[in-house]
C-alpha atoms as a PDB file:
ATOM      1  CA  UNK A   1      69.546 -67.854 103.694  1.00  0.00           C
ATOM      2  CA  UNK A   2      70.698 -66.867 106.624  1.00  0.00           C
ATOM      3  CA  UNK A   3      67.750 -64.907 108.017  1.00  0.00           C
ATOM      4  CA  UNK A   4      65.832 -67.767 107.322  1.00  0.00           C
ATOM      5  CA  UNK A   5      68.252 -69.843 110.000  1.00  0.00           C
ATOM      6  CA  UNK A   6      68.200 -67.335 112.671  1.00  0.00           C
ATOM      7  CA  UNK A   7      64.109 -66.783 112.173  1.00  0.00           C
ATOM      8  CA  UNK A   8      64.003 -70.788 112.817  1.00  0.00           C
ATOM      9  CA  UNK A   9      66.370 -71.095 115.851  1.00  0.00           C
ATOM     10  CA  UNK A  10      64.080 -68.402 117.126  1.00  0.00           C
ATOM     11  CA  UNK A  11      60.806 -69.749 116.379  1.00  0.00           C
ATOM     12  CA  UNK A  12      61.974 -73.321 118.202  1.00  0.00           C
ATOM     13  CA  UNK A  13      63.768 -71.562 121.075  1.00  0.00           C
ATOM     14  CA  UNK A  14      60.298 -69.739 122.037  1.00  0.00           C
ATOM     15  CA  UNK A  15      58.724 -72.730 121.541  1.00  0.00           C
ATOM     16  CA  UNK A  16      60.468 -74.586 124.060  1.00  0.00           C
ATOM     17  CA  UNK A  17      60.576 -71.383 126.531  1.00  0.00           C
ATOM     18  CA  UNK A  18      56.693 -71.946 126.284  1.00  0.00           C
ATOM     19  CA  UNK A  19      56.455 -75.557 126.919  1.00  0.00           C
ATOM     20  CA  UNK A  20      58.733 -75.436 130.172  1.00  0.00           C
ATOM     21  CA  UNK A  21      56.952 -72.142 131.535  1.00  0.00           C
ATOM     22  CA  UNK A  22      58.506 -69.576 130.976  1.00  0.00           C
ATOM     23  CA  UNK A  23      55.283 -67.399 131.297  1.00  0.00           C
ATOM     24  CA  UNK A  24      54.384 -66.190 134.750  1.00  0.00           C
ATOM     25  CA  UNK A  25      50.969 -66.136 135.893  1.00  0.00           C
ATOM     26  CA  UNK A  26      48.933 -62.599 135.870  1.00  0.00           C
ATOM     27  CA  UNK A  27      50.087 -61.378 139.077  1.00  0.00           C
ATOM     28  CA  UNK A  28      46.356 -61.876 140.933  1.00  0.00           C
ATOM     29  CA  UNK A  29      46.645 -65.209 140.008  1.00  0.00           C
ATOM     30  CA  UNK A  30      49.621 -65.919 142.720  1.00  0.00           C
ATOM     31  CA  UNK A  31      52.404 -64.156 144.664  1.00  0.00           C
ATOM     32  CA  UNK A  32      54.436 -65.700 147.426  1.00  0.00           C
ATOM     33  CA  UNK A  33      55.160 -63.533 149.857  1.00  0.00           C
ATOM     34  CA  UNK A  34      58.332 -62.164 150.225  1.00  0.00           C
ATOM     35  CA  UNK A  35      59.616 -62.160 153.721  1.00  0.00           C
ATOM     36  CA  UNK A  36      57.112 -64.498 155.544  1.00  0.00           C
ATOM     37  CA  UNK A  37      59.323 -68.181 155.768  1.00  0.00           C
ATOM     38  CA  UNK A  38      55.978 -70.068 156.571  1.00  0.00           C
ATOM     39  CA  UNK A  39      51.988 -69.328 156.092  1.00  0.00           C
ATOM     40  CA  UNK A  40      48.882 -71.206 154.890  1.00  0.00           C
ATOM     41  CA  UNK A  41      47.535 -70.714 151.622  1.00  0.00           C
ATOM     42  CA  UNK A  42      43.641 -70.510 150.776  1.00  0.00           C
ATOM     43  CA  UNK A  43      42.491 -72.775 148.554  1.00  0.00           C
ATOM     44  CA  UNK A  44      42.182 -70.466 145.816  1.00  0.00           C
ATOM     45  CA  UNK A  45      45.305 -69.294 146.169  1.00  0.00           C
ATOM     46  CA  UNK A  46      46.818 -73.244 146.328  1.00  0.00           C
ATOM     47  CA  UNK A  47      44.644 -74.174 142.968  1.00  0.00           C
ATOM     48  CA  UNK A  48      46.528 -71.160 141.605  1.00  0.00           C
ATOM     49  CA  UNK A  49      49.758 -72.453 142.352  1.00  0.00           C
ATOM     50  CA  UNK A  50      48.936 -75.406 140.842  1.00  0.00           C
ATOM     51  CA  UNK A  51      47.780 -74.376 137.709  1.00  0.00           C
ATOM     52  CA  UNK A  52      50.413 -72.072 136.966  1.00  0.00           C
ATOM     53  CA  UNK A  53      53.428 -74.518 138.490  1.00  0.00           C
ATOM     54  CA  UNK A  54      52.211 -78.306 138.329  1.00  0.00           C
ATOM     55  CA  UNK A  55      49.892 -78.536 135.088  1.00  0.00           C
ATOM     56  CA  UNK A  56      52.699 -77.222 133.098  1.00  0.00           C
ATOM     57  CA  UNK A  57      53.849 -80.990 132.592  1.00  0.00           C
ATOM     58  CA  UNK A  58      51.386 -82.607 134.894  1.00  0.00           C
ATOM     59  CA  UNK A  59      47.257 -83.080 133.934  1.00  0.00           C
ATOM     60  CA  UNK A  60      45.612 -81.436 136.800  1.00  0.00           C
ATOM     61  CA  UNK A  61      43.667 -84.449 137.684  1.00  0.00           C
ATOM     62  CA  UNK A  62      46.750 -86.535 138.442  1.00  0.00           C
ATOM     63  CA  UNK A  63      47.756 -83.615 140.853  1.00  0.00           C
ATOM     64  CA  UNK A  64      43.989 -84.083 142.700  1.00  0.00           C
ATOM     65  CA  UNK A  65      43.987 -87.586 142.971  1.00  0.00           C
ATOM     66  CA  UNK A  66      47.594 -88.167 144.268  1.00  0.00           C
ATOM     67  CA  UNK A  67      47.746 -88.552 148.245  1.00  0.00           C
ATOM     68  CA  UNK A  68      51.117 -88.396 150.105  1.00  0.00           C
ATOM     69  CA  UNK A  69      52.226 -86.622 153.456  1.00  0.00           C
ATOM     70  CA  UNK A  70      53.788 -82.804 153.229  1.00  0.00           C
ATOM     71  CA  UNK A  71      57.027 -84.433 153.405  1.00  0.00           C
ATOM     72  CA  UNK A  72      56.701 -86.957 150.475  1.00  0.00           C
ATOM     73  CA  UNK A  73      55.348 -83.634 148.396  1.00  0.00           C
ATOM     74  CA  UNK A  74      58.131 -81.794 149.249  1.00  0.00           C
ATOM     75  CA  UNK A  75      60.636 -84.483 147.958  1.00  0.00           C
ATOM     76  CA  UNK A  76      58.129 -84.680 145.337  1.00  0.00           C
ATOM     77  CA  UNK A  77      58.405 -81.255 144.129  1.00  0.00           C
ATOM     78  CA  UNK A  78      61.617 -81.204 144.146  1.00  0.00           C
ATOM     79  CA  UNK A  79      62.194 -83.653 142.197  1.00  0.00           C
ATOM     80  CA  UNK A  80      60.000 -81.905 139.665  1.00  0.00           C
ATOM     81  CA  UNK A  81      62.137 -78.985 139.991  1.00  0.00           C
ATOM     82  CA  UNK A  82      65.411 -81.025 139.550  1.00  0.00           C
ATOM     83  CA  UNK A  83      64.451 -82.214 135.905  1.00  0.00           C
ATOM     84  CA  UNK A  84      65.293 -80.040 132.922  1.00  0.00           C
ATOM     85  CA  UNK A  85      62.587 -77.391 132.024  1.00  0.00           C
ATOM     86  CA  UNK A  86      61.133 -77.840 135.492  1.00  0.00           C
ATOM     87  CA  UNK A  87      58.850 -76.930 137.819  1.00  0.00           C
ATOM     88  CA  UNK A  88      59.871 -73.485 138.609  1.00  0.00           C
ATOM     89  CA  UNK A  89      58.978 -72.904 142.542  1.00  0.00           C
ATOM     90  CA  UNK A  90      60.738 -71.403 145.848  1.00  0.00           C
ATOM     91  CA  UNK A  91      61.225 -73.202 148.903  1.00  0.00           C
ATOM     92  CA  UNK A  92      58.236 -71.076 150.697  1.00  0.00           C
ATOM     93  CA  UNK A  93      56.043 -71.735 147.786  1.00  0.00           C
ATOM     94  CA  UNK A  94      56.882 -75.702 147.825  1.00  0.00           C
ATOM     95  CA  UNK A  95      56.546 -75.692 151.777  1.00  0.00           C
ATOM     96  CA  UNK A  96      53.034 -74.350 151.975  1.00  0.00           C
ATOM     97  CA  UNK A  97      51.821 -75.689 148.517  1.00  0.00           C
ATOM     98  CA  UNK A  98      53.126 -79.619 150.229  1.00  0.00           C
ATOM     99  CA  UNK A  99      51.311 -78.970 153.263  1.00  0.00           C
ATOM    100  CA  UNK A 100      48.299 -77.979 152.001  1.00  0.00           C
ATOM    101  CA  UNK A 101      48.264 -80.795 149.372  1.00  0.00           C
ATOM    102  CA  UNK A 102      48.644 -83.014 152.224  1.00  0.00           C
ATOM    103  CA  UNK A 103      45.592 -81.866 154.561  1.00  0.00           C
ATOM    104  CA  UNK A 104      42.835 -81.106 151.847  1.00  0.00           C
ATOM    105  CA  UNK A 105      40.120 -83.350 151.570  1.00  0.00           C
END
């Protein structure tokens, strides 16, 4: 009986692991850099962070069709990252993913 209890706390505890992203992306799919504090990112590369960051709790069409300045997407994202199960992102990734959001067309 008790198997059965520790087999179900595990089942639900991967279950939520999975909805708040607790999967990285493939590692061609995105990597920050790790000593640079600012650079641009490509599109590609920006998409990527999206998709792997945003669209875990966001649709990515309400990321595309929301228009604010770099700084209201920084407090933005951080915001996201403030909430339980979060939007998992460092400070370089959330400065160059803001700006970019902010200048694309």
């Amino acid at each position: 009986m008790r198997a059965i209890a520790v087999l179900g706390s595990l089942a639900c505890l991967s279950v939520v692991v999975a909805a708040c992203g607790g999967s990285e992306p493939p590692p061609d799919a995105w990597s920050p850099p790790s000593d640079v504090a600012t650079f641009e990112l490509t599109t590609e590369k920006a998409e990527a962070l999206i998709r792997f960051r945003c669209t875990q709790c966001h649709s990515d069409s309400a990321v595309r069709k929301a228009r604010m300045t770099a700084d209201e997407w920084r407090a933005r994202i951080d915001v996201c990252k403030a909430k339980p199960g979060g939007a998992v992102i460092g400070v370089t990734e959330r400065n160059a993913l803001a700006d970019w959001l902010a200048r694309r067309p």
